[in-house]
PDB file of N, CA and C in Angstrom:
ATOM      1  N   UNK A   1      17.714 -46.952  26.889  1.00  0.00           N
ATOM      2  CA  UNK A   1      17.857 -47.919  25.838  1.00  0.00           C
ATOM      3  C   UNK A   1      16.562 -48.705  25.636  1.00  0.00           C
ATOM      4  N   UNK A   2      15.637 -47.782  25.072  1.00  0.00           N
ATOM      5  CA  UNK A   2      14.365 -48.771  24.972  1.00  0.00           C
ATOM      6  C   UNK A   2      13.385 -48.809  25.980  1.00  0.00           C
ATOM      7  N   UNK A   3      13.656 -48.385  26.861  1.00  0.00           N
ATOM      8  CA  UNK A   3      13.142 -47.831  28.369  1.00  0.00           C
ATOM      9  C   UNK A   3      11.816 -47.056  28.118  1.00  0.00           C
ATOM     10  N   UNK A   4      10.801 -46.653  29.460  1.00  0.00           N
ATOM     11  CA  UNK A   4      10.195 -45.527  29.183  1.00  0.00           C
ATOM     12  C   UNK A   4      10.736 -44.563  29.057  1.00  0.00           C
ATOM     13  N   UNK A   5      11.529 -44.210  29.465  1.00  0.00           N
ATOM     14  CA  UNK A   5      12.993 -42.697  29.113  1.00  0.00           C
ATOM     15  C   UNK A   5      13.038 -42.301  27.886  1.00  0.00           C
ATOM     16  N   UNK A   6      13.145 -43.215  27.394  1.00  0.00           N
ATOM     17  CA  UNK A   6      13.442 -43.523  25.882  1.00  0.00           C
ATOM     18  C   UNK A   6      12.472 -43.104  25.242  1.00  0.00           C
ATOM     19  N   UNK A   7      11.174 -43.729  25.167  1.00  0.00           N
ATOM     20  CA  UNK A   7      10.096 -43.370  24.700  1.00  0.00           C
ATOM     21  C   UNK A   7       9.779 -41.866  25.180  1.00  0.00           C
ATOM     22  N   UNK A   8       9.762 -41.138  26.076  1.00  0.00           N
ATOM     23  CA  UNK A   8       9.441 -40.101  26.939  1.00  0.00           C
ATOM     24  C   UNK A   8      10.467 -38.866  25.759  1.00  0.00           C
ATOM     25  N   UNK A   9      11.808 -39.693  25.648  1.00  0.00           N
ATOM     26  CA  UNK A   9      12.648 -38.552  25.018  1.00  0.00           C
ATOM     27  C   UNK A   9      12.285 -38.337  23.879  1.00  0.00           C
ATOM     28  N   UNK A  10      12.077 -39.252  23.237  1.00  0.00           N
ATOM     29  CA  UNK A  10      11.550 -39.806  21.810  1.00  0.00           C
ATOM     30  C   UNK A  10      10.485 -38.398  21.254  1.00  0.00           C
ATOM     31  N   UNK A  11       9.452 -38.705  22.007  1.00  0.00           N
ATOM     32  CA  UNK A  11       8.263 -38.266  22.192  1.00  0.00           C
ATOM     33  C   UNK A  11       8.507 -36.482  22.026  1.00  0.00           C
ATOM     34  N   UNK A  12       9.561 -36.163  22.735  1.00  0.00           N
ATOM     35  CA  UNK A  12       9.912 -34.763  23.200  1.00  0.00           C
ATOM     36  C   UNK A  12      10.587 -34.362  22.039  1.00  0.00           C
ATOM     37  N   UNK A  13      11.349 -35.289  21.454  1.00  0.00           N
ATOM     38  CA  UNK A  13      12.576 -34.688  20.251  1.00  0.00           C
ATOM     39  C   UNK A  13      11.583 -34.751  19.239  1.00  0.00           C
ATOM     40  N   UNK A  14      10.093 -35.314  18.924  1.00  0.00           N
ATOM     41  CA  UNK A  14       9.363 -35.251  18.024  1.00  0.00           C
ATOM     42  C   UNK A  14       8.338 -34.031  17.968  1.00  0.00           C
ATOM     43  N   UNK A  15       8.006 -33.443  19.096  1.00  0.00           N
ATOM     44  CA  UNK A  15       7.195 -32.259  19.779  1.00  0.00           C
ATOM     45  C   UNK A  15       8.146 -30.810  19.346  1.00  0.00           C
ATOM     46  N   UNK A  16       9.563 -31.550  19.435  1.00  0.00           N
ATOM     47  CA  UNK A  16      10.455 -30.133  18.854  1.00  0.00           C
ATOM     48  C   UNK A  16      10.850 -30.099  17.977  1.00  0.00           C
ATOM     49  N   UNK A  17      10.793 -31.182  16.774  1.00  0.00           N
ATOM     50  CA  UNK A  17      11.033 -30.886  15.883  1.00  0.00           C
ATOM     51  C   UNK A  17       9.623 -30.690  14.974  1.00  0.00           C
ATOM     52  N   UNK A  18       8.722 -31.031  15.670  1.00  0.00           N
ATOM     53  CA  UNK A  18       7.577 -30.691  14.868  1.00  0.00           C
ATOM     54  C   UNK A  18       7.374 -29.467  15.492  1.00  0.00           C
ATOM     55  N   UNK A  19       7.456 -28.746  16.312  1.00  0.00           N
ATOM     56  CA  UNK A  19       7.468 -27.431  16.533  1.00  0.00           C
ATOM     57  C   UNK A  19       8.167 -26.286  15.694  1.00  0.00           C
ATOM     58  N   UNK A  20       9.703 -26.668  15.868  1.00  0.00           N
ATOM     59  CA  UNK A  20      10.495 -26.373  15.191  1.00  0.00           C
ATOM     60  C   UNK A  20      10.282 -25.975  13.174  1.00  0.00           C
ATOM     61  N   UNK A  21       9.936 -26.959  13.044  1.00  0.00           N
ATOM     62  CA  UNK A  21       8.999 -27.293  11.371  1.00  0.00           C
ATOM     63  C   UNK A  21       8.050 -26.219  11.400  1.00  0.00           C
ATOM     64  N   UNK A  22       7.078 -26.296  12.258  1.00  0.00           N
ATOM     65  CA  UNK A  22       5.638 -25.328  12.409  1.00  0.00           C
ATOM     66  C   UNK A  22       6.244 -23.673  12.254  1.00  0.00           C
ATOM     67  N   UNK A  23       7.102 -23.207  13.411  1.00  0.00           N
ATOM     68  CA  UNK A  23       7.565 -21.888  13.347  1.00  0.00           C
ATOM     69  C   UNK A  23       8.500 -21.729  12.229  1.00  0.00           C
ATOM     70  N   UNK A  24       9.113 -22.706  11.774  1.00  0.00           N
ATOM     71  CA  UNK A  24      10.103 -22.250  10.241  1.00  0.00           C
ATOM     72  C   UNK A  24       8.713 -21.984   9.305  1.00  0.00           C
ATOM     73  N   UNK A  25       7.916 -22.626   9.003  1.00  0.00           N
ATOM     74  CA  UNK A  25       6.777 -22.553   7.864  1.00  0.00           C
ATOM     75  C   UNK A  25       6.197 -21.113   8.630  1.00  0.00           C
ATOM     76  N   UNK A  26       5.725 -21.113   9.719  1.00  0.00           N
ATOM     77  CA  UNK A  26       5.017 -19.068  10.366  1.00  0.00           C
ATOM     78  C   UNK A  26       6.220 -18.539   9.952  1.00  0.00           C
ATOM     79  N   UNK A  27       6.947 -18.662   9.707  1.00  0.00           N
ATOM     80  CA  UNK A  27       8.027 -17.191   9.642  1.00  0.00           C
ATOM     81  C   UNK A  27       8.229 -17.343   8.211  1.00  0.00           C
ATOM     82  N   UNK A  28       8.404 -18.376   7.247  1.00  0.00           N
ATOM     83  CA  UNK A  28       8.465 -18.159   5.716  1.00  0.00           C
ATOM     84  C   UNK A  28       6.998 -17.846   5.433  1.00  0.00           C
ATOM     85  N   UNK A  29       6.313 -17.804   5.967  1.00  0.00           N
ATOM     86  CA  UNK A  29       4.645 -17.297   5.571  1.00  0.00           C
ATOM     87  C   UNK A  29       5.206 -15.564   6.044  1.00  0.00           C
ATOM     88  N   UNK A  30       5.385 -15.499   7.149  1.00  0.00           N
ATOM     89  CA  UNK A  30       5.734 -13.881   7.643  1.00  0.00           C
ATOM     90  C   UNK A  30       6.604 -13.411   6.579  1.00  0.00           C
ATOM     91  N   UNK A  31       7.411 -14.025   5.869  1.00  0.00           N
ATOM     92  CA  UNK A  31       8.251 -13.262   5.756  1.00  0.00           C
ATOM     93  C   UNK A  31       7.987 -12.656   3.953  1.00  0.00           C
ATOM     94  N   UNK A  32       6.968 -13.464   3.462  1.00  0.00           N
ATOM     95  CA  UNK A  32       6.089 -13.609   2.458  1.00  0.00           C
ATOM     96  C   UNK A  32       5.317 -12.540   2.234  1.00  0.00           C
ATOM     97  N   UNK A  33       4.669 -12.072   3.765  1.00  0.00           N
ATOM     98  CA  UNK A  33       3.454 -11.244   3.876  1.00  0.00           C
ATOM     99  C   UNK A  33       3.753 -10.321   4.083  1.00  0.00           C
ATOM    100  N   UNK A  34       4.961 -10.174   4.509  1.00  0.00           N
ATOM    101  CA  UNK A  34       5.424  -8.692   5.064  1.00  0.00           C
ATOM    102  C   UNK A  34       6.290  -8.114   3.769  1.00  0.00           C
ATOM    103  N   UNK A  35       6.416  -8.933   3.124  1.00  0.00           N
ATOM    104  CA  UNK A  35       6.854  -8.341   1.810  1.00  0.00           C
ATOM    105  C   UNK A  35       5.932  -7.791   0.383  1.00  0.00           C
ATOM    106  N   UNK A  36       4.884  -8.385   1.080  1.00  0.00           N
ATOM    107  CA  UNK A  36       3.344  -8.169   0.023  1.00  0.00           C
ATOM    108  C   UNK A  36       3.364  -7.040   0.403  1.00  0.00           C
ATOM    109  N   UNK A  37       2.979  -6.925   2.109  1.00  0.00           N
ATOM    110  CA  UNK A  37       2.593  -5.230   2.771  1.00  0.00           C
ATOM    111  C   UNK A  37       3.278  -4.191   2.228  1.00  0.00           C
ATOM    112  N   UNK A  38       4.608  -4.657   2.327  1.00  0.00           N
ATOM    113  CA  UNK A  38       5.491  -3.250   2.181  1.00  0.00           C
ATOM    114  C   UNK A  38       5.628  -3.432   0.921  1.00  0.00           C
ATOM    115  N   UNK A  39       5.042  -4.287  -0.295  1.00  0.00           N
ATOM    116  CA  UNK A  39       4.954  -3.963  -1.569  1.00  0.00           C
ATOM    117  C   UNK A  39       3.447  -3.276  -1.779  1.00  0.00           C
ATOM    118  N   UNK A  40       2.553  -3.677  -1.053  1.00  0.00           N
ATOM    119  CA  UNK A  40       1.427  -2.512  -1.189  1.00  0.00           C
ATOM    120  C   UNK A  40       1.337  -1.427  -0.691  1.00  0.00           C
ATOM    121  N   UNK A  41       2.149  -1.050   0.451  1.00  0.00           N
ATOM    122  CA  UNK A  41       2.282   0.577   0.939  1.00  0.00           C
ATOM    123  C   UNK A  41       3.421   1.319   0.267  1.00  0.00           C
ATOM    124  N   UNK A  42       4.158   0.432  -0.408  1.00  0.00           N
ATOM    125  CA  UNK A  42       4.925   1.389  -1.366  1.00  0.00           C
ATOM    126  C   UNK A  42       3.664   1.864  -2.407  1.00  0.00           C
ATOM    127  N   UNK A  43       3.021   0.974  -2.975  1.00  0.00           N
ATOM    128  CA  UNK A  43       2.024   1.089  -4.230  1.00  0.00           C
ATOM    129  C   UNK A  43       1.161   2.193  -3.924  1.00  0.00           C
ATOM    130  N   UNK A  44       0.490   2.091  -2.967  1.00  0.00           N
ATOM    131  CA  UNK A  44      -0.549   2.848  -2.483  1.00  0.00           C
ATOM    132  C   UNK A  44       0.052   4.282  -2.137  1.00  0.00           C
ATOM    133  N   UNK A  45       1.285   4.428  -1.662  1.00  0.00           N
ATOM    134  CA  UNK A  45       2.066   5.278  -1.315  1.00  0.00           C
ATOM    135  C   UNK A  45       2.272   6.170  -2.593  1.00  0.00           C
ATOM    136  N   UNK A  46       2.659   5.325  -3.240  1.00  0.00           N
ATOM    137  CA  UNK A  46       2.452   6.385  -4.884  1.00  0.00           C
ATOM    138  C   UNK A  46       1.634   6.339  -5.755  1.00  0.00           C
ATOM    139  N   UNK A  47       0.451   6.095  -5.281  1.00  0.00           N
ATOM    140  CA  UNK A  47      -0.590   6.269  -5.805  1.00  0.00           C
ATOM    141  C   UNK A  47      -1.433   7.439  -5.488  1.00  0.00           C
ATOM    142  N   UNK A  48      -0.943   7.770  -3.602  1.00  0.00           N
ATOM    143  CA  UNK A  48      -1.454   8.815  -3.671  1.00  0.00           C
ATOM    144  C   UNK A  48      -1.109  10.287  -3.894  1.00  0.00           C
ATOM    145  N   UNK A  49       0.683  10.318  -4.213  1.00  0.00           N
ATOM    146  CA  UNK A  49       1.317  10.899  -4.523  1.00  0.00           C
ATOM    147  C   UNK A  49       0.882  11.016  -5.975  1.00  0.00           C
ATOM    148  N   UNK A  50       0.370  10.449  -7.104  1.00  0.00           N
ATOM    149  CA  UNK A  50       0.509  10.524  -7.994  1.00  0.00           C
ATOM    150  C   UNK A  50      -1.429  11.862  -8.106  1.00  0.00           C
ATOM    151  N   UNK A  51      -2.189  10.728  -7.553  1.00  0.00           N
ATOM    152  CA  UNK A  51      -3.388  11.573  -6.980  1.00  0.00           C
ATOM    153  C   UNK A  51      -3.542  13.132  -6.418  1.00  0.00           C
ATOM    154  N   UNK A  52      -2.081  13.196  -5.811  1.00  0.00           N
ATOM    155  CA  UNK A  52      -2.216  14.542  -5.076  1.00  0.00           C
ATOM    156  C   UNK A  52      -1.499  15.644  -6.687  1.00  0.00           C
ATOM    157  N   UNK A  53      -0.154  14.970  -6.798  1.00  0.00           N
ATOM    158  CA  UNK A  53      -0.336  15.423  -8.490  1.00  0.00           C
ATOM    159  C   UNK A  53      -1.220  16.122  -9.287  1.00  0.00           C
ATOM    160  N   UNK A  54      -2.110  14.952  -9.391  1.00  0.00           N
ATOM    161  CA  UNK A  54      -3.359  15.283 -10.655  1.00  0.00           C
ATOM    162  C   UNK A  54      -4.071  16.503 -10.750  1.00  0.00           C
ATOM    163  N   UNK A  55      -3.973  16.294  -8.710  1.00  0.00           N
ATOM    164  CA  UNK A  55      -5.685  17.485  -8.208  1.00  0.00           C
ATOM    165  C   UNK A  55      -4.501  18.573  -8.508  1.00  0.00           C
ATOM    166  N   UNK A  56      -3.482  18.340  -7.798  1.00  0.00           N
ATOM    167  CA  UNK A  56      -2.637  20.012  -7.836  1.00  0.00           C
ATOM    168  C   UNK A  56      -2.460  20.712  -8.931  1.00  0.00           C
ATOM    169  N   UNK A  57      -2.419  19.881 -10.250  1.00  0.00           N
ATOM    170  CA  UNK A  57      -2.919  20.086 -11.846  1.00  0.00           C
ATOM    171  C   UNK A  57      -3.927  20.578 -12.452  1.00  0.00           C
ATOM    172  N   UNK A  58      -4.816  20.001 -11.997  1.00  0.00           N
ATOM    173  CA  UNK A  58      -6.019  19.916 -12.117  1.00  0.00           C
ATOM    174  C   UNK A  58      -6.530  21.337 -11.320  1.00  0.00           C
ATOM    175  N   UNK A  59      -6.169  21.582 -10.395  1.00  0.00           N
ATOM    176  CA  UNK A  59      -6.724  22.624  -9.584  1.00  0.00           C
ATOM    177  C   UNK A  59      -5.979  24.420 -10.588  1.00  0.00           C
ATOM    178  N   UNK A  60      -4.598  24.119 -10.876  1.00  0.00           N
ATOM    179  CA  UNK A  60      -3.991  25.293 -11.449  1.00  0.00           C
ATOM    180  C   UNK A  60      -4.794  25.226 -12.980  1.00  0.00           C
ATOM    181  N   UNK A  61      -5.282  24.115 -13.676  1.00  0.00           N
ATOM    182  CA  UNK A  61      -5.956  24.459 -14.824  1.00  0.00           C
ATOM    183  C   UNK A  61      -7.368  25.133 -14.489  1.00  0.00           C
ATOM    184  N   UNK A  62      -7.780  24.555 -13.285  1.00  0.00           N
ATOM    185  CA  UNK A  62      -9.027  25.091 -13.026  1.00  0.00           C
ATOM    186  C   UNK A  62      -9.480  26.516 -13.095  1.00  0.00           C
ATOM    187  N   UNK A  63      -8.074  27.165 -11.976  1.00  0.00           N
ATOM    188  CA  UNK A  63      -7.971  28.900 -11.746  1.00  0.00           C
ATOM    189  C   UNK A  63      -7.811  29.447 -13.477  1.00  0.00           C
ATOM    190  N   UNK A  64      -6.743  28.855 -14.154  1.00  0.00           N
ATOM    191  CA  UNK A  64      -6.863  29.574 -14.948  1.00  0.00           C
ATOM    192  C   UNK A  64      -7.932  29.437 -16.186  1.00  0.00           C
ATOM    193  N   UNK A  65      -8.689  28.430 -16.169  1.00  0.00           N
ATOM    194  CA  UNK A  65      -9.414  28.574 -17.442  1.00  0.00           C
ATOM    195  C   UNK A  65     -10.947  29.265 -16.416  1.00  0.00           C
ATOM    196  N   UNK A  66     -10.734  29.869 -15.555  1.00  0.00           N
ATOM    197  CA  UNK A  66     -11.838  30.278 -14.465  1.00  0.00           C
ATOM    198  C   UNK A  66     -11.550  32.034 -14.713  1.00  0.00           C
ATOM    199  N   UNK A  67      -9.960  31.725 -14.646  1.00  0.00           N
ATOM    200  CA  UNK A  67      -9.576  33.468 -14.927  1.00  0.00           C
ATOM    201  C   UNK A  67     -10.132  33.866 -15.999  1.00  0.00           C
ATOM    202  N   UNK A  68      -9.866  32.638 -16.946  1.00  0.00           N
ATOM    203  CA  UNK A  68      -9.874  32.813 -18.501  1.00  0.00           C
ATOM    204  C   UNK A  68     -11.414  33.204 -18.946  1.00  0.00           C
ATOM    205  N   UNK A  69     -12.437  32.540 -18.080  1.00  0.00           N
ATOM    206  CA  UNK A  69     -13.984  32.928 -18.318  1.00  0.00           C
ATOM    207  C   UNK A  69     -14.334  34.027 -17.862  1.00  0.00           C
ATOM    208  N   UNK A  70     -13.880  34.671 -16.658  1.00  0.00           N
ATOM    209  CA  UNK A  70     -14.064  36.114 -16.041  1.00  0.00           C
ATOM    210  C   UNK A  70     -13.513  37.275 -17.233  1.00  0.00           C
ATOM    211  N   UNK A  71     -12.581  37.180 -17.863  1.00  0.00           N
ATOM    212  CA  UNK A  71     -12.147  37.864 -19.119  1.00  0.00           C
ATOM    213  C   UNK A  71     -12.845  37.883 -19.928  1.00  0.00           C
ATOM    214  N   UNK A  72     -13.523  36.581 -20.415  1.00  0.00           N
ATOM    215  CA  UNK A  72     -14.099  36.385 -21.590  1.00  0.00           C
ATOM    216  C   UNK A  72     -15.621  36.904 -21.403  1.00  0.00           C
ATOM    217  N   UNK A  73     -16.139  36.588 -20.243  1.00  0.00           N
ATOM    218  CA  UNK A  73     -17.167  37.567 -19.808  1.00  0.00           C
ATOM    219  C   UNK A  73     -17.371  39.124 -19.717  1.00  0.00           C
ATOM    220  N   UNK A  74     -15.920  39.556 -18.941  1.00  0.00           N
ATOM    221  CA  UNK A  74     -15.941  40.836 -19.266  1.00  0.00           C
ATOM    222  C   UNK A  74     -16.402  41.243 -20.791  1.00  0.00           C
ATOM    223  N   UNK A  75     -15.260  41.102 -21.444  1.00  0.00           N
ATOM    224  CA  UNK A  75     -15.076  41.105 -22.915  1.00  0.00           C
ATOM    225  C   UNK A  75     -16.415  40.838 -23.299  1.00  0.00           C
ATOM    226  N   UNK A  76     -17.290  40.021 -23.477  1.00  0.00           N
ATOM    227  CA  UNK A  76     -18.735  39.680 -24.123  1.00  0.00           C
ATOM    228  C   UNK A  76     -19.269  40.824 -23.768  1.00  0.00           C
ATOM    229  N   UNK A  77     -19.619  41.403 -22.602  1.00  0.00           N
ATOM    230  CA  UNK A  77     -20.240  42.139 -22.110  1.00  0.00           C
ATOM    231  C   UNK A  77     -20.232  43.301 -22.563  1.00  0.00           C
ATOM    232  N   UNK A  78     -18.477  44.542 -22.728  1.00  0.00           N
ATOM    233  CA  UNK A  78     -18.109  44.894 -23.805  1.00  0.00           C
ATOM    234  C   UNK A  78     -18.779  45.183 -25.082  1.00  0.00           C
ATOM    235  N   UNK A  79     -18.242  44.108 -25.694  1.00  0.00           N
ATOM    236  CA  UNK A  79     -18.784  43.682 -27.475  1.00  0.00           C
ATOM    237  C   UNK A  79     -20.701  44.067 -27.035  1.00  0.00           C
ATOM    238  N   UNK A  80     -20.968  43.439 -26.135  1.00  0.00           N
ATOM    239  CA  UNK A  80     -22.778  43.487 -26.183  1.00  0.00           C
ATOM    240  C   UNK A  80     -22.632  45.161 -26.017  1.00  0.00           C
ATOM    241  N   UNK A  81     -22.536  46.145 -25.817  1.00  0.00           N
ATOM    242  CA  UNK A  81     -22.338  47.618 -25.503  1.00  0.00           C
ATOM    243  C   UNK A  81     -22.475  48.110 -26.490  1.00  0.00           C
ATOM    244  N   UNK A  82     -21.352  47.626 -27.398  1.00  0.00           N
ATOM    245  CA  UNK A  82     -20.643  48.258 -28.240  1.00  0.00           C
ATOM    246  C   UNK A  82     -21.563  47.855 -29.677  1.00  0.00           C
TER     247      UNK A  82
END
């Protein structure tokens, strides 16, 4: 009652609730950041899916307009003969 006890407890119920305060604010920050992350590894995640896409596109137009010049070469070559 007003005692050093008092003050001593005082002191302690202020250490835990300011503790208490500190780790609620780290964990609404965590819980903030970890939702950024796993909103950027989804992003990035299909980004490179979308990337692997393109090339795999990109690579089947390649063969064939590659086929398409080996023909067209033949063929020139041909016509130059003829």
């Amino acid at each position: 009652m007003g005692g050093p006890l008092t003050a001593i407890l005082d002191t302690i119920e202020r250490f835990d609730k300011q503790i208490r305060t500190e780790q609620a604010e780290h964990d609404a920050m965590w819980a903030i950041q970890s939702a950024d992350c796993a909103e950027e590894v989804a992003f990035r995640t299909q980004e490179i899916a979308d990337g692997t896409d393109a090339y795999n596109r990109a690579e089947v137009h390649h063969r064939t307009c590659s086929a398409s010049l080996a023909r067209a070469e033949v063929d020139f070559g041909v016509n130059a003969k003829d």
